[in-house]
PDB file of N, CA and C in Angstrom:
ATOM      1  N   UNK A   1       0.817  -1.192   0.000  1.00  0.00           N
ATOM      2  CA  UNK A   1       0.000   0.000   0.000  1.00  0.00           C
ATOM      3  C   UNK A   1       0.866   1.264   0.000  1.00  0.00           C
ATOM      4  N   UNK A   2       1.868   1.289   0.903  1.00  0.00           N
ATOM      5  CA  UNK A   2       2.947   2.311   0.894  1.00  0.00           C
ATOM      6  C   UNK A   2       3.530   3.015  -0.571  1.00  0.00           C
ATOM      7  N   UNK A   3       3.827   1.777  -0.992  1.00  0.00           N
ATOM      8  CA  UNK A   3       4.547   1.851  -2.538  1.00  0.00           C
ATOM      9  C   UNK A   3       3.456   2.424  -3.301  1.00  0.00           C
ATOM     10  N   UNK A   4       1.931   2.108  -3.193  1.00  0.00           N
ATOM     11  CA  UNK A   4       1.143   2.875  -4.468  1.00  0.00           C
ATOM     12  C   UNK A   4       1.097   4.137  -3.954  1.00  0.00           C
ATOM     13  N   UNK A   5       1.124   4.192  -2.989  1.00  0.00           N
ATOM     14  CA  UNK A   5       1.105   5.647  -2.786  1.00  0.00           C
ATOM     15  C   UNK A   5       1.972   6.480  -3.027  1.00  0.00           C
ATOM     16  N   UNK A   6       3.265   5.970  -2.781  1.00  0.00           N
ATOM     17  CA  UNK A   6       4.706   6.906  -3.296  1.00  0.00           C
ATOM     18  C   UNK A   6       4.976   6.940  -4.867  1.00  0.00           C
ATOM     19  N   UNK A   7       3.885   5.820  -5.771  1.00  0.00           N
ATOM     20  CA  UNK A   7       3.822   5.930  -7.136  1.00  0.00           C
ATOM     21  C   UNK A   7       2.965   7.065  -7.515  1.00  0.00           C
ATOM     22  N   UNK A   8       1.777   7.325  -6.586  1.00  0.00           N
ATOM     23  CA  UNK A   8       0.876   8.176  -7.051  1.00  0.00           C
ATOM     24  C   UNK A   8       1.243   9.413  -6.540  1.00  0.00           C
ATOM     25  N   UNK A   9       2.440   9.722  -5.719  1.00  0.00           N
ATOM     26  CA  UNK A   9       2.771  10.977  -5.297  1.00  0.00           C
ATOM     27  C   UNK A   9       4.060  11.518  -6.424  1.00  0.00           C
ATOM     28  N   UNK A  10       4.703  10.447  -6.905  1.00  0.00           N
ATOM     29  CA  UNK A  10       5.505  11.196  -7.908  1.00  0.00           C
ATOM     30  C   UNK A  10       5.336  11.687  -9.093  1.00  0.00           C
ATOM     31  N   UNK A  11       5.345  13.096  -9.487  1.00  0.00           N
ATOM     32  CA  UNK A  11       4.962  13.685 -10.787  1.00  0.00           C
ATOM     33  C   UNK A  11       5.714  13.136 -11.899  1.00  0.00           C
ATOM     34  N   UNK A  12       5.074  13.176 -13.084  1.00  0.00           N
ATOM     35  CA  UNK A  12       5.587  12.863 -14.313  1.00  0.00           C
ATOM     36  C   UNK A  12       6.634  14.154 -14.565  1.00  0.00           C
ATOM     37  N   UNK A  13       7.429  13.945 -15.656  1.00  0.00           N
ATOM     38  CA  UNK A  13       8.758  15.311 -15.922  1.00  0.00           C
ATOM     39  C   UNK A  13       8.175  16.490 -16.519  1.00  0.00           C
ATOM     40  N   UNK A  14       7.141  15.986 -17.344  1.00  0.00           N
ATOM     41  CA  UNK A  14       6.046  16.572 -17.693  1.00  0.00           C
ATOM     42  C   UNK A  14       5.450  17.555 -17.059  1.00  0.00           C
ATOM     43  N   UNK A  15       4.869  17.242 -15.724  1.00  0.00           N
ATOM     44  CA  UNK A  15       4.162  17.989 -15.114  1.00  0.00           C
ATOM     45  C   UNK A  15       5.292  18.571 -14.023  1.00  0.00           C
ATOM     46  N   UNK A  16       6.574  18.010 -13.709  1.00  0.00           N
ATOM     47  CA  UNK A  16       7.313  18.698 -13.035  1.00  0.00           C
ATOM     48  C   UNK A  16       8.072  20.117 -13.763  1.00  0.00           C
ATOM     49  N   UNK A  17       8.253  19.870 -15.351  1.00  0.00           N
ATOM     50  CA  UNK A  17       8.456  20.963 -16.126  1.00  0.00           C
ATOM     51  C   UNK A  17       7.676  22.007 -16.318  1.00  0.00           C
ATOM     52  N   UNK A  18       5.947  21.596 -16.101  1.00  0.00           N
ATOM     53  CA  UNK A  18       4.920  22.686 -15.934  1.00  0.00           C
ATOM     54  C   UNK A  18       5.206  23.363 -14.814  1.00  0.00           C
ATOM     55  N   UNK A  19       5.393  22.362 -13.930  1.00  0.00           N
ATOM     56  CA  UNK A  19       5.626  23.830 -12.419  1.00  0.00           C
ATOM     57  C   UNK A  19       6.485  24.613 -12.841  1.00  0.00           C
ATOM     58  N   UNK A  20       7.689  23.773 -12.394  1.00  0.00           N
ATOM     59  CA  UNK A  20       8.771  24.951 -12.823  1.00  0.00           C
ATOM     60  C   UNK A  20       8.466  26.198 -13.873  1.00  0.00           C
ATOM     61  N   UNK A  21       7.794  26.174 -15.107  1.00  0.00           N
ATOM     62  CA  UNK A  21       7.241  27.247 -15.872  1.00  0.00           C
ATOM     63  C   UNK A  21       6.359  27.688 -15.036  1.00  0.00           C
ATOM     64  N   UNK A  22       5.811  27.020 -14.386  1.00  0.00           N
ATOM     65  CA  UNK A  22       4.637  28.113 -13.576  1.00  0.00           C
ATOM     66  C   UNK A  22       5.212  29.173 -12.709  1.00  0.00           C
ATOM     67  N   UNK A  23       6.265  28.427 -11.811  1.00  0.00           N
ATOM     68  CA  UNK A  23       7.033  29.026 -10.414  1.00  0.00           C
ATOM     69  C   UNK A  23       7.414  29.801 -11.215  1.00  0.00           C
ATOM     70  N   UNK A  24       8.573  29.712 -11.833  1.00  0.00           N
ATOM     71  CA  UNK A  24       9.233  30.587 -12.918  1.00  0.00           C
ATOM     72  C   UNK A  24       8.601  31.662 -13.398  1.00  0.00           C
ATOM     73  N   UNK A  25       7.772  31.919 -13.998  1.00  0.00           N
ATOM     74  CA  UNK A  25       7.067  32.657 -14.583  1.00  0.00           C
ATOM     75  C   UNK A  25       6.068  33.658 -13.339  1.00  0.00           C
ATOM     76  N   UNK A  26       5.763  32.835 -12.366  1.00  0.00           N
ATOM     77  CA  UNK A  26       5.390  33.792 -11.249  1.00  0.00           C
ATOM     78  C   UNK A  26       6.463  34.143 -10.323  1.00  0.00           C
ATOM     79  N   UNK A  27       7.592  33.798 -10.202  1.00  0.00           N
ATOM     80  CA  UNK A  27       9.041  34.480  -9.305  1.00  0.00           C
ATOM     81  C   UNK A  27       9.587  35.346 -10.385  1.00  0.00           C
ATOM     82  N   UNK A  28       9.061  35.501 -11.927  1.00  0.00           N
ATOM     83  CA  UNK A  28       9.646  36.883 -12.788  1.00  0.00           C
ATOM     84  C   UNK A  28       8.522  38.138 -12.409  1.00  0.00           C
ATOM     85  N   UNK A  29       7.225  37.549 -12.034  1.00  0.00           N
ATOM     86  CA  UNK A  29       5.932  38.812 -12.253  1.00  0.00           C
ATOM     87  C   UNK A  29       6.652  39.192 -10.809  1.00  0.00           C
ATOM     88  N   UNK A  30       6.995  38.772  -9.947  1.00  0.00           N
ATOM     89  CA  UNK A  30       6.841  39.490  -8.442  1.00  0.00           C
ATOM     90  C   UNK A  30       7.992  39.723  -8.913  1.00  0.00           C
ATOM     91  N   UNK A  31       9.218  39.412  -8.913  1.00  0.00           N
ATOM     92  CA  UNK A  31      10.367  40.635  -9.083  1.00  0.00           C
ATOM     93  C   UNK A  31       9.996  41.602  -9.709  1.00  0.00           C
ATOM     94  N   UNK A  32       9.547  41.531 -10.687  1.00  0.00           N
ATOM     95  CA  UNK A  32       9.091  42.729 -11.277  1.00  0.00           C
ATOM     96  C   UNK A  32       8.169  44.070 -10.832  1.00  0.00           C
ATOM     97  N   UNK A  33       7.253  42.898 -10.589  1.00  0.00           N
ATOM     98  CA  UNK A  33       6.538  44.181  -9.214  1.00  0.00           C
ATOM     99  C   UNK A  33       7.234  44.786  -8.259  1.00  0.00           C
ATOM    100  N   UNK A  34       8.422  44.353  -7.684  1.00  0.00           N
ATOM    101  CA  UNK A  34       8.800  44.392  -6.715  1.00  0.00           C
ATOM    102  C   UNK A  34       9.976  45.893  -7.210  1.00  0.00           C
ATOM    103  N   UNK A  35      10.858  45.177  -8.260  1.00  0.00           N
ATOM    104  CA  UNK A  35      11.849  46.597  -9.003  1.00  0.00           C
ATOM    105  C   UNK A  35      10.701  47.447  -9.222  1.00  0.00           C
ATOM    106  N   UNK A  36       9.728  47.317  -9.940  1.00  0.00           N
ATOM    107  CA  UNK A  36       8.487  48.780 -10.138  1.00  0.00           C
ATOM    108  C   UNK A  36       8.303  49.250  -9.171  1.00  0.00           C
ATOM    109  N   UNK A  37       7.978  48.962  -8.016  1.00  0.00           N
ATOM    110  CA  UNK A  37       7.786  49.490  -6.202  1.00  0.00           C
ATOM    111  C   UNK A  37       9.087  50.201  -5.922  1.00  0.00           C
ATOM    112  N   UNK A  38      10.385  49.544  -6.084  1.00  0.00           N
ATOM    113  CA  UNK A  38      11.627  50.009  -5.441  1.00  0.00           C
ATOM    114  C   UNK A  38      11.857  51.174  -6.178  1.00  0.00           C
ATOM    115  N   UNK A  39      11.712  51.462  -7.818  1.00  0.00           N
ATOM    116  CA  UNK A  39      12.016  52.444  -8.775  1.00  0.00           C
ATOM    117  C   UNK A  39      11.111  53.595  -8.281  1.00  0.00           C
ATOM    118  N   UNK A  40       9.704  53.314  -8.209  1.00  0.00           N
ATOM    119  CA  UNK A  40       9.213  54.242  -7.369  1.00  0.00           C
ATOM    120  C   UNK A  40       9.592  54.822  -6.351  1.00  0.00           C
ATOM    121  N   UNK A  41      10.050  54.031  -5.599  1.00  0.00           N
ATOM    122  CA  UNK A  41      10.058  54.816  -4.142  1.00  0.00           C
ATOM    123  C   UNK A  41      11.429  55.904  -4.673  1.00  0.00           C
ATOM    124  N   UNK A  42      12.193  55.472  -5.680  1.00  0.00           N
ATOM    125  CA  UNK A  42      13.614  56.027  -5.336  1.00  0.00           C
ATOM    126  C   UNK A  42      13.260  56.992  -6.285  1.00  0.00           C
ATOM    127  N   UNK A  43      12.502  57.239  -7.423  1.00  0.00           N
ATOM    128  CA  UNK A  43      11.979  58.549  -8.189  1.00  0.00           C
ATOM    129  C   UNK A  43      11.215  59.234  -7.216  1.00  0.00           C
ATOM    130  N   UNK A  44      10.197  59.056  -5.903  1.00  0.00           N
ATOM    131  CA  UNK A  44       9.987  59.793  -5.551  1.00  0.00           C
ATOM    132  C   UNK A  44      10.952  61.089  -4.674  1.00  0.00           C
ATOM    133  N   UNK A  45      11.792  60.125  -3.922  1.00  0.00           N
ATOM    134  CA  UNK A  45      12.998  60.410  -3.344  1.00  0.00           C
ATOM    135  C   UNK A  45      14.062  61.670  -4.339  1.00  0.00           C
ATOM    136  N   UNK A  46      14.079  61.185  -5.038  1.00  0.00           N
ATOM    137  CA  UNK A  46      15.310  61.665  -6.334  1.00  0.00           C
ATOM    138  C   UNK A  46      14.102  63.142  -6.599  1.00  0.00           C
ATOM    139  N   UNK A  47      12.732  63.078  -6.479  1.00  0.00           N
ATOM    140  CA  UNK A  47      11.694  64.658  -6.977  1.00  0.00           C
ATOM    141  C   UNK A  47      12.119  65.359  -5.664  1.00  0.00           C
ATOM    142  N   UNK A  48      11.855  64.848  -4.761  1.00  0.00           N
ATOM    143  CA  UNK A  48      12.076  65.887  -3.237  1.00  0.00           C
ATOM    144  C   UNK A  48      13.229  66.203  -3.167  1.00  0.00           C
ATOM    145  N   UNK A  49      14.443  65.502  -3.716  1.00  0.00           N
ATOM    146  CA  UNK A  49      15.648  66.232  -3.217  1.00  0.00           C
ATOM    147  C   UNK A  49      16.200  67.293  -4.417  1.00  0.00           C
ATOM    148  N   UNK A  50      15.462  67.293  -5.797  1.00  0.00           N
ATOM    149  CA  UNK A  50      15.677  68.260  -6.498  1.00  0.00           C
ATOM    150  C   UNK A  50      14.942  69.548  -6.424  1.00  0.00           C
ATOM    151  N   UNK A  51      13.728  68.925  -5.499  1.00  0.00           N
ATOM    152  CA  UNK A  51      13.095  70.383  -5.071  1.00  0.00           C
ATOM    153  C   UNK A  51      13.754  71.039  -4.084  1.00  0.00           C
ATOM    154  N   UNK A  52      14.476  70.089  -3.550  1.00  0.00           N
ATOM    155  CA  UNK A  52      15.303  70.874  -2.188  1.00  0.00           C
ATOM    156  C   UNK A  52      16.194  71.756  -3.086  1.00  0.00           C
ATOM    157  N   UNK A  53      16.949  71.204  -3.980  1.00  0.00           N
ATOM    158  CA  UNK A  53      18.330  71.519  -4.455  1.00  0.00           C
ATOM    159  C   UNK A  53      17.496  72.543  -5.508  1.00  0.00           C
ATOM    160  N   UNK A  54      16.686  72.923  -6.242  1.00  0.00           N
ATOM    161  CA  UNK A  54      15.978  73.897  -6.447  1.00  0.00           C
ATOM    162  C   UNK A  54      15.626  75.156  -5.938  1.00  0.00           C
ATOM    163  N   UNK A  55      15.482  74.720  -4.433  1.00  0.00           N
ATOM    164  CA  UNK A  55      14.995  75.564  -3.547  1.00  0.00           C
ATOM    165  C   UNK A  55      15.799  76.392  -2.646  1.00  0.00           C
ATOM    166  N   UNK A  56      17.076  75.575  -2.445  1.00  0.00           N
ATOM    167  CA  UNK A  56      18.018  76.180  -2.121  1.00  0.00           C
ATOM    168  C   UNK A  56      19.109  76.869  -3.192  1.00  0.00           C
ATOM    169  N   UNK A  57      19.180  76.666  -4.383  1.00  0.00           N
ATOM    170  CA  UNK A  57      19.680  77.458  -5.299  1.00  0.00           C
ATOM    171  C   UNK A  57      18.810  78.573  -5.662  1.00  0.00           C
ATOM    172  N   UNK A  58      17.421  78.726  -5.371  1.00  0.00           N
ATOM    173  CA  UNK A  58      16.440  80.169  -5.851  1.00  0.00           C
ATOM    174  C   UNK A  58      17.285  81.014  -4.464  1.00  0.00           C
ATOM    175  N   UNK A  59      17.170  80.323  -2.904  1.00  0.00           N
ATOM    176  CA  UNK A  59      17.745  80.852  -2.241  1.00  0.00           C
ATOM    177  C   UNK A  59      19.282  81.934  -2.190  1.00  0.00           C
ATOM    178  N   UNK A  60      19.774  80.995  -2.569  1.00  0.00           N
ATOM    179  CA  UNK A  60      21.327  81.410  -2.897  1.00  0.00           C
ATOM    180  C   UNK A  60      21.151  82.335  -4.011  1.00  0.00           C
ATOM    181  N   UNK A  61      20.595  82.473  -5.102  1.00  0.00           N
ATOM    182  CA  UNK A  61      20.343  83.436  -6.103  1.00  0.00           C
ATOM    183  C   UNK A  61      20.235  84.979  -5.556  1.00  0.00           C
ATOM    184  N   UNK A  62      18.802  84.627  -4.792  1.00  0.00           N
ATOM    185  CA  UNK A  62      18.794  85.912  -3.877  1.00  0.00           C
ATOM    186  C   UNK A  62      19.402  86.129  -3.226  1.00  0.00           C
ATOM    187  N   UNK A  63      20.260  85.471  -2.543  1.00  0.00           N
ATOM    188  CA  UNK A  63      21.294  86.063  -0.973  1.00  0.00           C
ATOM    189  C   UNK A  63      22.070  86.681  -1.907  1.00  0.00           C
ATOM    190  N   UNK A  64      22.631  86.404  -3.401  1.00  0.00           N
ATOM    191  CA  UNK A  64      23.396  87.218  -3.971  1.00  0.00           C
ATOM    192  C   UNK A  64      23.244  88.421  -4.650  1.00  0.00           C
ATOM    193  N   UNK A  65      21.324  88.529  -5.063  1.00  0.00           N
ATOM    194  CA  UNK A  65      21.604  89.496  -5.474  1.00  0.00           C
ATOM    195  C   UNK A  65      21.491  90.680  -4.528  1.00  0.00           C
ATOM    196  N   UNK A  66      21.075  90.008  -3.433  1.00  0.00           N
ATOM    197  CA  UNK A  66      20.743  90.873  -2.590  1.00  0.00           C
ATOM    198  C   UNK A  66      22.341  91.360  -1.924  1.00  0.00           C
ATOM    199  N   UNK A  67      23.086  90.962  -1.619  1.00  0.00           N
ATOM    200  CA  UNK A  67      24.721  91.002  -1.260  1.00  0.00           C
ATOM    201  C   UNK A  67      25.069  92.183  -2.569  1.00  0.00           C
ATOM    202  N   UNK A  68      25.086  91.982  -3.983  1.00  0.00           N
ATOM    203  CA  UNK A  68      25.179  92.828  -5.182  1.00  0.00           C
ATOM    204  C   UNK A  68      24.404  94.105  -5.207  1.00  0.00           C
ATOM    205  N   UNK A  69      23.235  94.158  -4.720  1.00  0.00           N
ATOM    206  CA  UNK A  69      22.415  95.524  -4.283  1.00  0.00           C
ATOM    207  C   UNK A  69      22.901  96.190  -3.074  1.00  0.00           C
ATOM    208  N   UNK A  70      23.282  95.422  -2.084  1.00  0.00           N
ATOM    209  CA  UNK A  70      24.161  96.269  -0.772  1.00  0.00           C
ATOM    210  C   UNK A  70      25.494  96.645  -1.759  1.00  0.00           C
ATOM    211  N   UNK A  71      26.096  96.512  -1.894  1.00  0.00           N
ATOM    212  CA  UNK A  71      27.452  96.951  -2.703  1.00  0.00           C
ATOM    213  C   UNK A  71      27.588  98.131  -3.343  1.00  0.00           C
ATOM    214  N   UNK A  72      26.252  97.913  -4.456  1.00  0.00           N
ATOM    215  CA  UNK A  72      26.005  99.008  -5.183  1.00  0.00           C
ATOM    216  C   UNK A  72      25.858 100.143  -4.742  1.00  0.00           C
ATOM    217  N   UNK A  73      24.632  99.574  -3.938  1.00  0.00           N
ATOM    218  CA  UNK A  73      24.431 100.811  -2.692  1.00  0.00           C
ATOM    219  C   UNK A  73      25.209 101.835  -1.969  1.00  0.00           C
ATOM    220  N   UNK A  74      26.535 100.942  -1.285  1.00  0.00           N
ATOM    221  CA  UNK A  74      27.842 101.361  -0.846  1.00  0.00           C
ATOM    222  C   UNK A  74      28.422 102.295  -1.726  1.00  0.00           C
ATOM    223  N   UNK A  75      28.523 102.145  -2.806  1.00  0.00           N
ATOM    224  CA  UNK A  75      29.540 102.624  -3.590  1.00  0.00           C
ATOM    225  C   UNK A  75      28.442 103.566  -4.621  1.00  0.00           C
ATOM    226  N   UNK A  76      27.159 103.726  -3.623  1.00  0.00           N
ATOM    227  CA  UNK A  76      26.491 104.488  -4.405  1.00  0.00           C
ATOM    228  C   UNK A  76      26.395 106.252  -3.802  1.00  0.00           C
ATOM    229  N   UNK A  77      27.525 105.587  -2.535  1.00  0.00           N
ATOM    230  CA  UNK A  77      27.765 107.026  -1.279  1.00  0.00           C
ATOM    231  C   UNK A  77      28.953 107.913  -1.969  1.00  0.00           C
ATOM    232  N   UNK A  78      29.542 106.832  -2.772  1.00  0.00           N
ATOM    233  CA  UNK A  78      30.974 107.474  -3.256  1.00  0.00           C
ATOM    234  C   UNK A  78      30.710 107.830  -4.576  1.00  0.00           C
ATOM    235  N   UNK A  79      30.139 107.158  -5.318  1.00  0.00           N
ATOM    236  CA  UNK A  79      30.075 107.723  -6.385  1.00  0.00           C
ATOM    237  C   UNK A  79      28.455 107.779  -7.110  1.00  0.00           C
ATOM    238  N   UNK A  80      28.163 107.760  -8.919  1.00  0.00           N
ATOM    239  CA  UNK A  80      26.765 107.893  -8.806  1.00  0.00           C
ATOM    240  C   UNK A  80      26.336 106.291  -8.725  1.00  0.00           C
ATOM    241  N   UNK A  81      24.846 106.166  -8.713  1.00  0.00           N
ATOM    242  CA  UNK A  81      24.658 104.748  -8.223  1.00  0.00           C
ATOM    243  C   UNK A  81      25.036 104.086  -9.777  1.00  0.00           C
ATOM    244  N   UNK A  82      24.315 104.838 -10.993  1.00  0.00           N
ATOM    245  CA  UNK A  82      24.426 104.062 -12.279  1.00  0.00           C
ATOM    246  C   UNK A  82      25.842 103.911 -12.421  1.00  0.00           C
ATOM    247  N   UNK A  83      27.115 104.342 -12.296  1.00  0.00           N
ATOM    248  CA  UNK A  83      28.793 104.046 -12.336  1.00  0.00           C
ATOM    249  C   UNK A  83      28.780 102.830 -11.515  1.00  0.00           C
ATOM    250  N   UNK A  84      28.292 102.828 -10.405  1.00  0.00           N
ATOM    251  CA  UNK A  84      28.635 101.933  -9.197  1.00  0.00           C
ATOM    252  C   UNK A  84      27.938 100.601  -9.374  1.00  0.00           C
ATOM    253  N   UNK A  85      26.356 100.979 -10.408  1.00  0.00           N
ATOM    254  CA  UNK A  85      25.899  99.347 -10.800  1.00  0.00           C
ATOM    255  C   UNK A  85      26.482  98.637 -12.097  1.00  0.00           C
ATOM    256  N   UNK A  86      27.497  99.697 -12.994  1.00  0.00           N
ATOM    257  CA  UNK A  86      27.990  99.193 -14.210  1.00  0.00           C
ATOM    258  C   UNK A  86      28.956  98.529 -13.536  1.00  0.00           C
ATOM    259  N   UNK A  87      29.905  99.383 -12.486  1.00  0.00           N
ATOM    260  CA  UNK A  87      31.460  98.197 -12.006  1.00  0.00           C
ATOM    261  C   UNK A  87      30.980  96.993 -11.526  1.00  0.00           C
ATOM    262  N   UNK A  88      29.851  97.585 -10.326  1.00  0.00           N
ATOM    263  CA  UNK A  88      29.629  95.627  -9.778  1.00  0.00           C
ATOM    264  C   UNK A  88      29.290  94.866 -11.178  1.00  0.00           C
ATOM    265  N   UNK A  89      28.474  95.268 -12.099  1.00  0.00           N
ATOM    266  CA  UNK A  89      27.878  94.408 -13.259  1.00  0.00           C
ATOM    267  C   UNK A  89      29.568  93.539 -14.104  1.00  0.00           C
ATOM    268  N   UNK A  90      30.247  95.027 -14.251  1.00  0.00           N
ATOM    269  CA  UNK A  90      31.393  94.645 -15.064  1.00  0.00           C
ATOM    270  C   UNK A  90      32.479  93.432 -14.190  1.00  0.00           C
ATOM    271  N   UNK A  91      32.511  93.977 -12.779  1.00  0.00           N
ATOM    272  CA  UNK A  91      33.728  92.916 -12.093  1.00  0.00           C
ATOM    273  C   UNK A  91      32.889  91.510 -11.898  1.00  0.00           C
ATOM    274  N   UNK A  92      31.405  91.452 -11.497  1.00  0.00           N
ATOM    275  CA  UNK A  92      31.378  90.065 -11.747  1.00  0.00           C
ATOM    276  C   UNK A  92      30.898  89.052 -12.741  1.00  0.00           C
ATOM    277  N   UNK A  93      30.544  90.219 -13.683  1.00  0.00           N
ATOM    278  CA  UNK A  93      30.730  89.166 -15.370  1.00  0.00           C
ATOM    279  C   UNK A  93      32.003  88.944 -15.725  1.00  0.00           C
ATOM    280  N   UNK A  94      32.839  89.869 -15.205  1.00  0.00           N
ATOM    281  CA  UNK A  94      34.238  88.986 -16.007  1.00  0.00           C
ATOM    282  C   UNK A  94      34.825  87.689 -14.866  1.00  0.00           C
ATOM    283  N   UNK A  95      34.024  88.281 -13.919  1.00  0.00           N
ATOM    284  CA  UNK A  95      34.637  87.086 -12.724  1.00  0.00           C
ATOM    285  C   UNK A  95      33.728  85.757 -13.215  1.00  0.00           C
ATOM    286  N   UNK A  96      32.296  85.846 -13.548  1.00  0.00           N
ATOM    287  CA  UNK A  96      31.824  84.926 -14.068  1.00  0.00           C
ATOM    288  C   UNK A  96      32.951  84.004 -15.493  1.00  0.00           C
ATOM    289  N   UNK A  97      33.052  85.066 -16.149  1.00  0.00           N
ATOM    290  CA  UNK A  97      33.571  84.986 -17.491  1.00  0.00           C
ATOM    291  C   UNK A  97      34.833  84.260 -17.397  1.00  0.00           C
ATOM    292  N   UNK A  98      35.418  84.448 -16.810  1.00  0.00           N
ATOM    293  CA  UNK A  98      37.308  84.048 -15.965  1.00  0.00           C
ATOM    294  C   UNK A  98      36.593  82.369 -15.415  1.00  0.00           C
ATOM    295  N   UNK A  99      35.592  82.129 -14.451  1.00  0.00           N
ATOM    296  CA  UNK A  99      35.649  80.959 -14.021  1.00  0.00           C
ATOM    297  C   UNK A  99      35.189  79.812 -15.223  1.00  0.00           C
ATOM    298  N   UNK A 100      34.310  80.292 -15.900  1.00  0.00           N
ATOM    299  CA  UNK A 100      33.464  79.937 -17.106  1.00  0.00           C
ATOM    300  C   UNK A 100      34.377  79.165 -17.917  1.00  0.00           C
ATOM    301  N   UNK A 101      35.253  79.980 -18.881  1.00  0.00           N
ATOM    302  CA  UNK A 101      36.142  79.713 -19.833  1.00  0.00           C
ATOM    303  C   UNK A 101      37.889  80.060 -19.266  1.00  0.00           C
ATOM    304  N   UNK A 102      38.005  80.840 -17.945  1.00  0.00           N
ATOM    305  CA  UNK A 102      39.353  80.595 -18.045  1.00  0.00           C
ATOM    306  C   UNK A 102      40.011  79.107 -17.251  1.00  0.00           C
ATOM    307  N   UNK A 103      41.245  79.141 -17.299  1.00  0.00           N
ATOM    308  CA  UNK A 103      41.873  78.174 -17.164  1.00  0.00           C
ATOM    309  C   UNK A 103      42.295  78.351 -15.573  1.00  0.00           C
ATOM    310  N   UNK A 104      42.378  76.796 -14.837  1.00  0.00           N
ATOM    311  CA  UNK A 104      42.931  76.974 -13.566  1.00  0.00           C
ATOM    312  C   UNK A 104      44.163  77.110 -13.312  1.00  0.00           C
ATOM    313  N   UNK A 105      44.991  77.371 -13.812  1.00  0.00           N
ATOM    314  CA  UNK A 105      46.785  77.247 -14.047  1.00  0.00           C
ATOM    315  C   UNK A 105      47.182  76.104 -13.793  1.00  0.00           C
ATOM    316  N   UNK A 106      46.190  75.198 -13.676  1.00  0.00           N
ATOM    317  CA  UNK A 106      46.937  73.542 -13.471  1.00  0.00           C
ATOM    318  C   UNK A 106      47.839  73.231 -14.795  1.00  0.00           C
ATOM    319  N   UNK A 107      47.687  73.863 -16.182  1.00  0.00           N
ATOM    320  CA  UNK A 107      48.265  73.756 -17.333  1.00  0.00           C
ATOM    321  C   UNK A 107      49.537  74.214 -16.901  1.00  0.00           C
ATOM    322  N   UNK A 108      49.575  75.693 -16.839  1.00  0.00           N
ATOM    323  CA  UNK A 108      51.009  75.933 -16.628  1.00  0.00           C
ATOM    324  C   UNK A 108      52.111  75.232 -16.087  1.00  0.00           C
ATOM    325  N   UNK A 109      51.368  74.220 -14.770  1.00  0.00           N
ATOM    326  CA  UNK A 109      52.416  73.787 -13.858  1.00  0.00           C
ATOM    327  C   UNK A 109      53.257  72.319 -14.344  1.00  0.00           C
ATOM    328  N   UNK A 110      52.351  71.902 -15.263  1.00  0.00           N
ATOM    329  CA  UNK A 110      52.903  70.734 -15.885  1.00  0.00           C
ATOM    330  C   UNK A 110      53.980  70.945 -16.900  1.00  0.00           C
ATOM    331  N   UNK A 111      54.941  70.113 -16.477  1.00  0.00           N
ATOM    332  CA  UNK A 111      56.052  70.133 -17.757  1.00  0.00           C
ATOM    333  C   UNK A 111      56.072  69.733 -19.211  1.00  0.00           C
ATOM    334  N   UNK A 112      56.428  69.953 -20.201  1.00  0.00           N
ATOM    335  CA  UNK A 112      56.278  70.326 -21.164  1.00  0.00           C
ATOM    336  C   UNK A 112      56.153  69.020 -21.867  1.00  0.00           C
ATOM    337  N   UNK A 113      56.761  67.914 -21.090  1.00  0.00           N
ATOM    338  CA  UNK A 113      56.669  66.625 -21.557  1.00  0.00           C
ATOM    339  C   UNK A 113      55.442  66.072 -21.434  1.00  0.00           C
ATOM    340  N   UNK A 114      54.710  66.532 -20.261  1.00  0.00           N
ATOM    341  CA  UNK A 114      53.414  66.125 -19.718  1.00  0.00           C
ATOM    342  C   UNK A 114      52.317  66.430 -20.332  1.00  0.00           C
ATOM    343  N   UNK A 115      52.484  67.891 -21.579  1.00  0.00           N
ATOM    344  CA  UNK A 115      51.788  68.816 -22.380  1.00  0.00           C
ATOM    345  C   UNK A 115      51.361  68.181 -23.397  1.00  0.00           C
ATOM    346  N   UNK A 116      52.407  67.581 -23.917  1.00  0.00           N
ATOM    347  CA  UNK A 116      52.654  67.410 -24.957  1.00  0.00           C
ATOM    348  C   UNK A 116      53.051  65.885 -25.328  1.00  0.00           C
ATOM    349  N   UNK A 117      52.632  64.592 -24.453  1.00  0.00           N
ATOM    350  CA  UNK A 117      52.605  63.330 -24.410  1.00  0.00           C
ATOM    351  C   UNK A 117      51.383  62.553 -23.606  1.00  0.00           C
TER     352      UNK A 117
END
């Protein structure tokens, strides 16, 4: 009696190859669900911290121009204010202009072999 029973409990390769496609095919849908859940959470993550980094660069915008309007101001005791808003305008566009496109002198310091190989 033992033995028919351990005959009738063993699957054909057949039907052991169906599971496996079954398991298989349902351990790909839940990973999948599972990376779609994780991608989410980390796009939501990745929106809030560019609103931060948004929010603190509108910040910083203003602390500067507001720092650039005290200046003007200053130098609006000494001289007229429109002279005094062309220099601040002129010294920090070229200071812009200098970090932009000029060079850090790291070129200079290298030897000529280093330049040029």
């Amino acid at each position: 009696m033992a033995q028919q029973q351990m005959v009738k409990e063993e699957k054909s390769l057949g039907e052991l190859f169906s599971e496996l496609a079954t398991e298989t095919s349902t351990l790909v849908r839940q990973e999948v669900a599972l990376a779609q859940t994780e991608l989410s959470q980390k796009a939501t993550r990745v929106g809030k911290n560019v609103g931060f980094l948004a929010v603190g660069g509108f910040v910083a915008y203003a602390a500067m121009l507001a720092v650039l309007a005290g200046i003007i101001m200053l130098l609006g005791l000494v001289i007229p204010v429109w002279l005094s808003a062309i220099i601040v305008g002129l010294v920090v566009g070229c200071r812009l202009f200098s970090d932009l496109f000029g060079t850090d002198g790291a070129s200079e310091n290298r030897s000529a072999t280093e330049r040029y190989c």
